[in-house]
PDB file of N, CA and C in Angstrom:
ATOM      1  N   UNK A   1     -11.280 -46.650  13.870  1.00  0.00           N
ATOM      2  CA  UNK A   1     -12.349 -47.484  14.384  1.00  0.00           C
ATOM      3  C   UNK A   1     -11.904 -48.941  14.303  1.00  0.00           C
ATOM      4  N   UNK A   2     -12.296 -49.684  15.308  1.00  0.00           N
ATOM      5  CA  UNK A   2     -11.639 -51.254  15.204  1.00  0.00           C
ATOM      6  C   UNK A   2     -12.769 -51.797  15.018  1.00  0.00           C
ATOM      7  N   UNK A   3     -12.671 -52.774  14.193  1.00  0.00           N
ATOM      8  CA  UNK A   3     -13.918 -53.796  13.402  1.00  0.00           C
ATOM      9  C   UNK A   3     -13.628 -55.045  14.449  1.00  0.00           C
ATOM     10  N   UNK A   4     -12.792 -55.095  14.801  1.00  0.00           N
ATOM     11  CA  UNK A   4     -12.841 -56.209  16.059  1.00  0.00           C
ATOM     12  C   UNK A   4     -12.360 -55.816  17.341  1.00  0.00           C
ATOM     13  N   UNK A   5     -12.391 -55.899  18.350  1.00  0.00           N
ATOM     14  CA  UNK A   5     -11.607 -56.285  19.502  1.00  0.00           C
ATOM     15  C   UNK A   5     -11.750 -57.386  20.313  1.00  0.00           C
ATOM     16  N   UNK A   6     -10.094 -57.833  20.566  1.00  0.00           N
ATOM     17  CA  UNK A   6      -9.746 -59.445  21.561  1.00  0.00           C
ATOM     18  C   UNK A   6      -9.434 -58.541  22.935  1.00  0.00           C
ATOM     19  N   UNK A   7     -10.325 -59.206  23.781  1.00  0.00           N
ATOM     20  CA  UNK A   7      -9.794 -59.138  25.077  1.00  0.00           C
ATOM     21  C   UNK A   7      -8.798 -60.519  25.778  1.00  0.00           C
ATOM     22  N   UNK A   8      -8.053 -60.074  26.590  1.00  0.00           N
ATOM     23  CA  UNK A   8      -7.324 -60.997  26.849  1.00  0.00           C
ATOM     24  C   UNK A   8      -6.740 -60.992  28.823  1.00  0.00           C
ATOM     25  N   UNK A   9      -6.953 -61.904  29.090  1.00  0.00           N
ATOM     26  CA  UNK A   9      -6.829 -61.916  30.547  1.00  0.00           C
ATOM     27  C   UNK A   9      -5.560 -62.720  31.222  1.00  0.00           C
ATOM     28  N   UNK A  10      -4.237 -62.278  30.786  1.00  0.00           N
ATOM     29  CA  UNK A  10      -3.292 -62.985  31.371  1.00  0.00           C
ATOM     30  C   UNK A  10      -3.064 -63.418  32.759  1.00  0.00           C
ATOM     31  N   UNK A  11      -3.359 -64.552  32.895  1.00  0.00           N
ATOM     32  CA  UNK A  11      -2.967 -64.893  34.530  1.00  0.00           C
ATOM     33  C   UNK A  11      -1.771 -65.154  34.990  1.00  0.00           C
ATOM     34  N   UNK A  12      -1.015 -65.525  34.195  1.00  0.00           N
ATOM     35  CA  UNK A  12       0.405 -66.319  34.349  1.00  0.00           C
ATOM     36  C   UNK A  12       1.176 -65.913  33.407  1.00  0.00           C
ATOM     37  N   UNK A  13       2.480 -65.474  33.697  1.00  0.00           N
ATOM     38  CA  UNK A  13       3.712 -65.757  32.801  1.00  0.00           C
ATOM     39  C   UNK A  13       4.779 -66.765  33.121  1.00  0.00           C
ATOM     40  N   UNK A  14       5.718 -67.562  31.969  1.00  0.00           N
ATOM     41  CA  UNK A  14       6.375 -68.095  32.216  1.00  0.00           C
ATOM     42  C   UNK A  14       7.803 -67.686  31.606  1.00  0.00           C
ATOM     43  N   UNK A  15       9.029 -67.226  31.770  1.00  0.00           N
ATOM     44  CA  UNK A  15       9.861 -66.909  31.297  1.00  0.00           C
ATOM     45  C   UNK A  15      10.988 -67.939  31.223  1.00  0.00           C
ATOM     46  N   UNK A  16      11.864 -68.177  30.428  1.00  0.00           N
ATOM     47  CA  UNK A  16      12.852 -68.585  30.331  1.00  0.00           C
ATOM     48  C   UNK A  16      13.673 -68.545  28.746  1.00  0.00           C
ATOM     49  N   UNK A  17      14.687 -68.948  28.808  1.00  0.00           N
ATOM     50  CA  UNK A  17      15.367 -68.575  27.366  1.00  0.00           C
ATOM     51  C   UNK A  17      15.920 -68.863  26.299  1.00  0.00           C
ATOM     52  N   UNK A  18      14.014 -69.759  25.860  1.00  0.00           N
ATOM     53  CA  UNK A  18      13.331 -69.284  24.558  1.00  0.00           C
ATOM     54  C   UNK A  18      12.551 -68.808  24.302  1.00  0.00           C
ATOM     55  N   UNK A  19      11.424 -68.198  25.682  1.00  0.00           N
ATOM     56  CA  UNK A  19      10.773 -67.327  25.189  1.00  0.00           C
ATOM     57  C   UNK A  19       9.860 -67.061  26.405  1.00  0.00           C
ATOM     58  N   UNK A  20       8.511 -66.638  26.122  1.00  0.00           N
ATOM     59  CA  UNK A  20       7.348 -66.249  27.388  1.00  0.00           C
ATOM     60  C   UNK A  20       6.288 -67.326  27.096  1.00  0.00           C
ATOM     61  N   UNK A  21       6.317 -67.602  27.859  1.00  0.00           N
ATOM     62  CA  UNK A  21       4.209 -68.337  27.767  1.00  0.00           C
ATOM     63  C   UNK A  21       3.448 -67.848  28.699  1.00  0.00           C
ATOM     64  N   UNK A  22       2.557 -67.445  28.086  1.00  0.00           N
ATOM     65  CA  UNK A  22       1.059 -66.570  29.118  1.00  0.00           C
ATOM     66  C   UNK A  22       0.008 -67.168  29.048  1.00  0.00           C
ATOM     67  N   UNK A  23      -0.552 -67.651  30.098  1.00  0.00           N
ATOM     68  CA  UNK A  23      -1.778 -68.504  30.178  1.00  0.00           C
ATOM     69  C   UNK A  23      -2.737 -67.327  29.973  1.00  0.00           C
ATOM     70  N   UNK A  24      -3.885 -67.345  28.901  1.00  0.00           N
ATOM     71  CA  UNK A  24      -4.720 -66.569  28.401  1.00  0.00           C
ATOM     72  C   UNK A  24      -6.098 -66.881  28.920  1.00  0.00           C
ATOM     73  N   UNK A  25      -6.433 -66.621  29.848  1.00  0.00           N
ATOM     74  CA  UNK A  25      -7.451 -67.140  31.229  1.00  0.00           C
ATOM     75  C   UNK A  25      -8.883 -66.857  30.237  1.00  0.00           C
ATOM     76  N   UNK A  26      -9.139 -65.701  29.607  1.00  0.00           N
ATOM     77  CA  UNK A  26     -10.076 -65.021  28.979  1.00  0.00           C
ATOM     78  C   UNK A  26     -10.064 -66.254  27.320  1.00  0.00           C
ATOM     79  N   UNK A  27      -9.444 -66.500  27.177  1.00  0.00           N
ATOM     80  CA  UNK A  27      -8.946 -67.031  25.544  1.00  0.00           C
ATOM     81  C   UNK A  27      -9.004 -68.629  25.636  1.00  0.00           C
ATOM     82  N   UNK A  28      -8.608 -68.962  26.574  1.00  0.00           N
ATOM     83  CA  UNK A  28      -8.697 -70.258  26.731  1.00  0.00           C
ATOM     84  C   UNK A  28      -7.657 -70.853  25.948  1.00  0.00           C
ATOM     85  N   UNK A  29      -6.283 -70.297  25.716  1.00  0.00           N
ATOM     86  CA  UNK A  29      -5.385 -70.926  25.169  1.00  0.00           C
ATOM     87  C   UNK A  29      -4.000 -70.522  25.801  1.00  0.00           C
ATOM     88  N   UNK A  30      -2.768 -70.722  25.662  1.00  0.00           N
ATOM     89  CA  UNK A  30      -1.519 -70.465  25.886  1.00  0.00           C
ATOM     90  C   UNK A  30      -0.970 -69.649  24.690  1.00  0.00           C
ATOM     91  N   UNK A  31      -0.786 -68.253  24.804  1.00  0.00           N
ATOM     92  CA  UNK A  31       0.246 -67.695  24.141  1.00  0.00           C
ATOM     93  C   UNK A  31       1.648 -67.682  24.329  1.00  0.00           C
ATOM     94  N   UNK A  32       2.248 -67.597  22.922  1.00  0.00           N
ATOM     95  CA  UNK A  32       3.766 -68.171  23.046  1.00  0.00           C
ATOM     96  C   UNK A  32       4.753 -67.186  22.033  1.00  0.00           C
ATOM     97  N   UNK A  33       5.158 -66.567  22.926  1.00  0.00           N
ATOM     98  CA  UNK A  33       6.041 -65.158  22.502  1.00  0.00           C
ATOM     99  C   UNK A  33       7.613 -65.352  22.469  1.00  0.00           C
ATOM    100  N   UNK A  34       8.300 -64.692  21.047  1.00  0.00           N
ATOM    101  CA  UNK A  34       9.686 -65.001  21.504  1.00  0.00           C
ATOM    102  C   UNK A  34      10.283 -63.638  22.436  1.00  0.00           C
ATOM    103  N   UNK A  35      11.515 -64.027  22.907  1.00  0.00           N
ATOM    104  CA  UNK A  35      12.243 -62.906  23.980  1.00  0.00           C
ATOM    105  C   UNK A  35      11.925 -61.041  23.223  1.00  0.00           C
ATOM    106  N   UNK A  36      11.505 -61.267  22.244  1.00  0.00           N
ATOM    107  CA  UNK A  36      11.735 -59.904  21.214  1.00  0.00           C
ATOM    108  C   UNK A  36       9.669 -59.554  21.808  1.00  0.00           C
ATOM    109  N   UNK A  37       8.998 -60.547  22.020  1.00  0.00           N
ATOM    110  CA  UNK A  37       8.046 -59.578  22.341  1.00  0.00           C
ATOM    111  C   UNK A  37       6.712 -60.220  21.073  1.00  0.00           C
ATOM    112  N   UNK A  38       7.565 -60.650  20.054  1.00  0.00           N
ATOM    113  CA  UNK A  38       6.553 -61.384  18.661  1.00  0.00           C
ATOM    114  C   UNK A  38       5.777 -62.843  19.101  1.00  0.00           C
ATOM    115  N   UNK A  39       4.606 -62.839  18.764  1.00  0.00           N
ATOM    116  CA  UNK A  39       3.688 -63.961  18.983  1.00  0.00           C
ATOM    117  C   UNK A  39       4.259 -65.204  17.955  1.00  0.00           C
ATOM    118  N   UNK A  40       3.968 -66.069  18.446  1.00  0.00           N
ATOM    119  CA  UNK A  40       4.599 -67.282  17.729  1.00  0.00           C
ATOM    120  C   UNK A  40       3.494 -68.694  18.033  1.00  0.00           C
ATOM    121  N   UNK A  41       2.103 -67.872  18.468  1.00  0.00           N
ATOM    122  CA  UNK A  41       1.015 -68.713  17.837  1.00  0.00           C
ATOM    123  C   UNK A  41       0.580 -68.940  19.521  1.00  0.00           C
ATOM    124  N   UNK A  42      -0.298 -70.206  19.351  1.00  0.00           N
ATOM    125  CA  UNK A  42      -1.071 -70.458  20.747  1.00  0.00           C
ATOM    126  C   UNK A  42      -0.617 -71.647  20.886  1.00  0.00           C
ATOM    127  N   UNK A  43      -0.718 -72.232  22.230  1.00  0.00           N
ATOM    128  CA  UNK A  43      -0.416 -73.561  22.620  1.00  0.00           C
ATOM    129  C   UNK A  43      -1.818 -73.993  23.197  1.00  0.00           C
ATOM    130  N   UNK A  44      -2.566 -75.364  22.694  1.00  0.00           N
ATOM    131  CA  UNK A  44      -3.417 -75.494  23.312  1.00  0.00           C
ATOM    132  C   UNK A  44      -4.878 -75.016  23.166  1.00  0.00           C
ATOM    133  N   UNK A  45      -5.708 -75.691  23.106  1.00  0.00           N
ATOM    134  CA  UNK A  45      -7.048 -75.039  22.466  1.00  0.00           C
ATOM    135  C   UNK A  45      -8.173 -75.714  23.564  1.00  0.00           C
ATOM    136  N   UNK A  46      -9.258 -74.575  23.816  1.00  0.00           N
ATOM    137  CA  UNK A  46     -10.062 -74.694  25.018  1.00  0.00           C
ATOM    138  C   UNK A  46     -10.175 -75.197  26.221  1.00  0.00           C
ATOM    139  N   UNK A  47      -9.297 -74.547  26.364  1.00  0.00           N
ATOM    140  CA  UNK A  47      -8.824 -74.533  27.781  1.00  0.00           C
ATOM    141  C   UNK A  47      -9.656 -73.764  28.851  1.00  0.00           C
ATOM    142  N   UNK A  48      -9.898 -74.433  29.611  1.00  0.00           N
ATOM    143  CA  UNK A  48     -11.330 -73.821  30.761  1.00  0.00           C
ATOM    144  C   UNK A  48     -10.324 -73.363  31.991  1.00  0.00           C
ATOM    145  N   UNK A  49      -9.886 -72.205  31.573  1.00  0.00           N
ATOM    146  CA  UNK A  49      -9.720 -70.956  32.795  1.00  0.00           C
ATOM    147  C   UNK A  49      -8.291 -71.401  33.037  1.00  0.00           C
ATOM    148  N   UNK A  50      -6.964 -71.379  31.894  1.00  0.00           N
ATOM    149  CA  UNK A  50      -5.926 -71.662  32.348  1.00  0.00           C
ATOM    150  C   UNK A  50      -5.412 -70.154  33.554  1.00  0.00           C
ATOM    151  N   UNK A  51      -4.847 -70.932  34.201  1.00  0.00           N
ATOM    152  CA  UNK A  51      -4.302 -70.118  35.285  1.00  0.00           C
ATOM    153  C   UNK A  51      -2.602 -70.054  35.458  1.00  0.00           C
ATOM    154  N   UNK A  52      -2.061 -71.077  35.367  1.00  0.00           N
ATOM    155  CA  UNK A  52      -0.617 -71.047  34.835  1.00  0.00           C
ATOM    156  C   UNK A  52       0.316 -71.458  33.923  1.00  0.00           C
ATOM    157  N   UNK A  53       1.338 -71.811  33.511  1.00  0.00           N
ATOM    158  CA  UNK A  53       1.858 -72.582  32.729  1.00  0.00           C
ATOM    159  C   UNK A  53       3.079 -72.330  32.766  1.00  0.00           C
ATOM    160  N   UNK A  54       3.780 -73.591  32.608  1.00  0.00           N
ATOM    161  CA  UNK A  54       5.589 -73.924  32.906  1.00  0.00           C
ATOM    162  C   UNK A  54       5.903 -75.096  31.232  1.00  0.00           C
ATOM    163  N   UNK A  55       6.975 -74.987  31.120  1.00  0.00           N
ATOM    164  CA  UNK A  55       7.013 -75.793  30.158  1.00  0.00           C
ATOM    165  C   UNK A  55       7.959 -77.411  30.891  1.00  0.00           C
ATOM    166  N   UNK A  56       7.500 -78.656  30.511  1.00  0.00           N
ATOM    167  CA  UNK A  56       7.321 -79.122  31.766  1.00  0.00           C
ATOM    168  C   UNK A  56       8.753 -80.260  31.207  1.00  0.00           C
ATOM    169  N   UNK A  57       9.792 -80.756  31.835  1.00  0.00           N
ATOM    170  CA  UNK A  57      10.640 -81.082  31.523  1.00  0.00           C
ATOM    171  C   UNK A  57      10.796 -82.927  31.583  1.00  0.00           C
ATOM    172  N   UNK A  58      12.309 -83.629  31.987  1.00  0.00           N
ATOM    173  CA  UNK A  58      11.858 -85.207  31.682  1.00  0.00           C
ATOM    174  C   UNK A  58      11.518 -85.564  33.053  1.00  0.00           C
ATOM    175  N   UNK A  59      10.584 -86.735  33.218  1.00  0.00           N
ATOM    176  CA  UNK A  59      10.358 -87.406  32.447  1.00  0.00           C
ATOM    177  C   UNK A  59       9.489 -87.359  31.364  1.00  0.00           C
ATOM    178  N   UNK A  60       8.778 -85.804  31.227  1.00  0.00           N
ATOM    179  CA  UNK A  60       7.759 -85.619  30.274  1.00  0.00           C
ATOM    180  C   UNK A  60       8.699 -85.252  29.174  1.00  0.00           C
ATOM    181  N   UNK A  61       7.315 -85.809  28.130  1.00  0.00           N
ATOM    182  CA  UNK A  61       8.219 -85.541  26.525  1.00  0.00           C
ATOM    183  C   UNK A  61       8.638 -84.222  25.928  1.00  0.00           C
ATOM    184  N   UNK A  62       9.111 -84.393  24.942  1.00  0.00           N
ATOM    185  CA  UNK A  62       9.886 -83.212  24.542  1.00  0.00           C
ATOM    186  C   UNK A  62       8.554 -81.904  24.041  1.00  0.00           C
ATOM    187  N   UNK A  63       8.485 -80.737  24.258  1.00  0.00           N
ATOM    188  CA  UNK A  63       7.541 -80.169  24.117  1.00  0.00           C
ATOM    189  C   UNK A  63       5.943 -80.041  24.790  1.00  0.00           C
ATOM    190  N   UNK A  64       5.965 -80.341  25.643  1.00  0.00           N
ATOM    191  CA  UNK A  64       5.213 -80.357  26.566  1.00  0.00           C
ATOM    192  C   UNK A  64       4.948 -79.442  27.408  1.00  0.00           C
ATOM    193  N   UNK A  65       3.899 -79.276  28.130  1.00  0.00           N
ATOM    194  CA  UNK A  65       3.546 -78.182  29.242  1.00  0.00           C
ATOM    195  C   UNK A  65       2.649 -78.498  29.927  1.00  0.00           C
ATOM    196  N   UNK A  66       2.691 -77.968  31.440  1.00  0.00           N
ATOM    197  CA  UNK A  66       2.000 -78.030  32.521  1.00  0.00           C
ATOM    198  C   UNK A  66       1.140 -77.164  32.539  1.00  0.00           C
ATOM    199  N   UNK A  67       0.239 -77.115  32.750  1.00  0.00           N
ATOM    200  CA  UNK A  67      -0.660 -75.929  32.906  1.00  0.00           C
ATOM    201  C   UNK A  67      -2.125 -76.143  33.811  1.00  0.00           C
ATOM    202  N   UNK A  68      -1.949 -75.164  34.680  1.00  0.00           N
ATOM    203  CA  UNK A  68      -3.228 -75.723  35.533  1.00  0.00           C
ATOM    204  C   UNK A  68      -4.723 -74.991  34.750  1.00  0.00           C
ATOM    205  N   UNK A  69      -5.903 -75.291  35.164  1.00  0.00           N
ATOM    206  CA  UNK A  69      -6.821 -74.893  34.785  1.00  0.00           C
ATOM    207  C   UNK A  69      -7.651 -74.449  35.659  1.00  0.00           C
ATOM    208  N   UNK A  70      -8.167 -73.259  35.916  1.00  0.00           N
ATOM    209  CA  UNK A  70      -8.810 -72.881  37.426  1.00  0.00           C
ATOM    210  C   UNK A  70     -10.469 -72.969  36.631  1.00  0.00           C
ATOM    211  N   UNK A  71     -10.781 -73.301  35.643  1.00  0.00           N
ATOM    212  CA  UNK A  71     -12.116 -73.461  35.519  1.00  0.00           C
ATOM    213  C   UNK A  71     -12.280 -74.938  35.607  1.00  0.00           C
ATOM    214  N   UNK A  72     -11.300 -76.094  35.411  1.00  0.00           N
ATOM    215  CA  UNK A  72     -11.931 -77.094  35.283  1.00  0.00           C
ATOM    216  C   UNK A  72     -11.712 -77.642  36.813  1.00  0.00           C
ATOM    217  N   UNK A  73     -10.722 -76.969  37.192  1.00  0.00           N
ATOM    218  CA  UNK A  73      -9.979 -77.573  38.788  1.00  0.00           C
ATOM    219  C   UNK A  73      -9.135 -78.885  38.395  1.00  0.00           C
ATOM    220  N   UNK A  74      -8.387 -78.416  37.471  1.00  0.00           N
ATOM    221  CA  UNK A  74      -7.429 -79.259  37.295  1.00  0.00           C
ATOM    222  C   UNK A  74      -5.870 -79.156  36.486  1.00  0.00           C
ATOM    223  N   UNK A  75      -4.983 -80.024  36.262  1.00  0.00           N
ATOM    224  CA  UNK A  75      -3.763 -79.495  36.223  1.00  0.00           C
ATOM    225  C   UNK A  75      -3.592 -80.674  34.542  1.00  0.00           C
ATOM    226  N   UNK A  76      -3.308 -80.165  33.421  1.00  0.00           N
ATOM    227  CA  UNK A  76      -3.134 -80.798  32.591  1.00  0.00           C
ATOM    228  C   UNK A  76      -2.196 -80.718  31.704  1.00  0.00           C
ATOM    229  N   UNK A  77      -1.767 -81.786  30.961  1.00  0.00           N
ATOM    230  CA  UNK A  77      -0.072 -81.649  30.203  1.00  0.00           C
ATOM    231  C   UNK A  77      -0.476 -81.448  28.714  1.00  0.00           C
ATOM    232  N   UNK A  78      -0.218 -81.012  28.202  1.00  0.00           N
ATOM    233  CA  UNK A  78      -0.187 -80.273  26.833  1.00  0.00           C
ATOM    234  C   UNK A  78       1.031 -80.850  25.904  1.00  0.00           C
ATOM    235  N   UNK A  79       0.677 -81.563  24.958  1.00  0.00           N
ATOM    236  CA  UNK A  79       2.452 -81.996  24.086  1.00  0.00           C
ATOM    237  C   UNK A  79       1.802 -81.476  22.777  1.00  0.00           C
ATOM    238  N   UNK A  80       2.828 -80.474  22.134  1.00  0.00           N
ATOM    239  CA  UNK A  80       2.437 -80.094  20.924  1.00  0.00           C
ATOM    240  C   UNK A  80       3.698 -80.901  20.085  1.00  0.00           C
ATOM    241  N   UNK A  81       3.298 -80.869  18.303  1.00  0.00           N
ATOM    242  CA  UNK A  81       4.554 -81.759  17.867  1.00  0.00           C
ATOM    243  C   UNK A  81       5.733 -80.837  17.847  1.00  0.00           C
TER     244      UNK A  81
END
């Protein structure tokens, strides 16, 4: 019996090689997986209806991401430290 369940609504993947990012449309955050498949936390917190995400390169800063938002109708950059 599960005492909880997360639903989760991936709209987007992003691949490259360090890892996956999945825009979590349902969650309102960015999950961030290494190549092995293991979660390595969320990027980003309330996020209204992300729809994609790229990790976004220079002139943006180091750690950063693009990610559009189909609930807010808009496209916003994300810098974690």
């Amino acid at each position: 019996m599960f005492s909880s369940l997360s639903l989760s609504f991936f709209d987007d993947l992003s691949v490259d090689s360090t890892g996956i990012l999945a825009a979590d449309y349902t969650n309102g955050v960015i999950r961030n997986y290494d190549l092995n498949g293991r979660s390595l936390g969320t990027i980003g917190q309330k996020l209204n209806g992300p729809s994609s995400v790229t990790q976004a390169r220079a002139p943006f800063p180091v750690n950063s991401y693009i990610v559009t938002e189909r609930g807010a109708n808009q496209v916003s950059l994300i810098t974690t430290q």
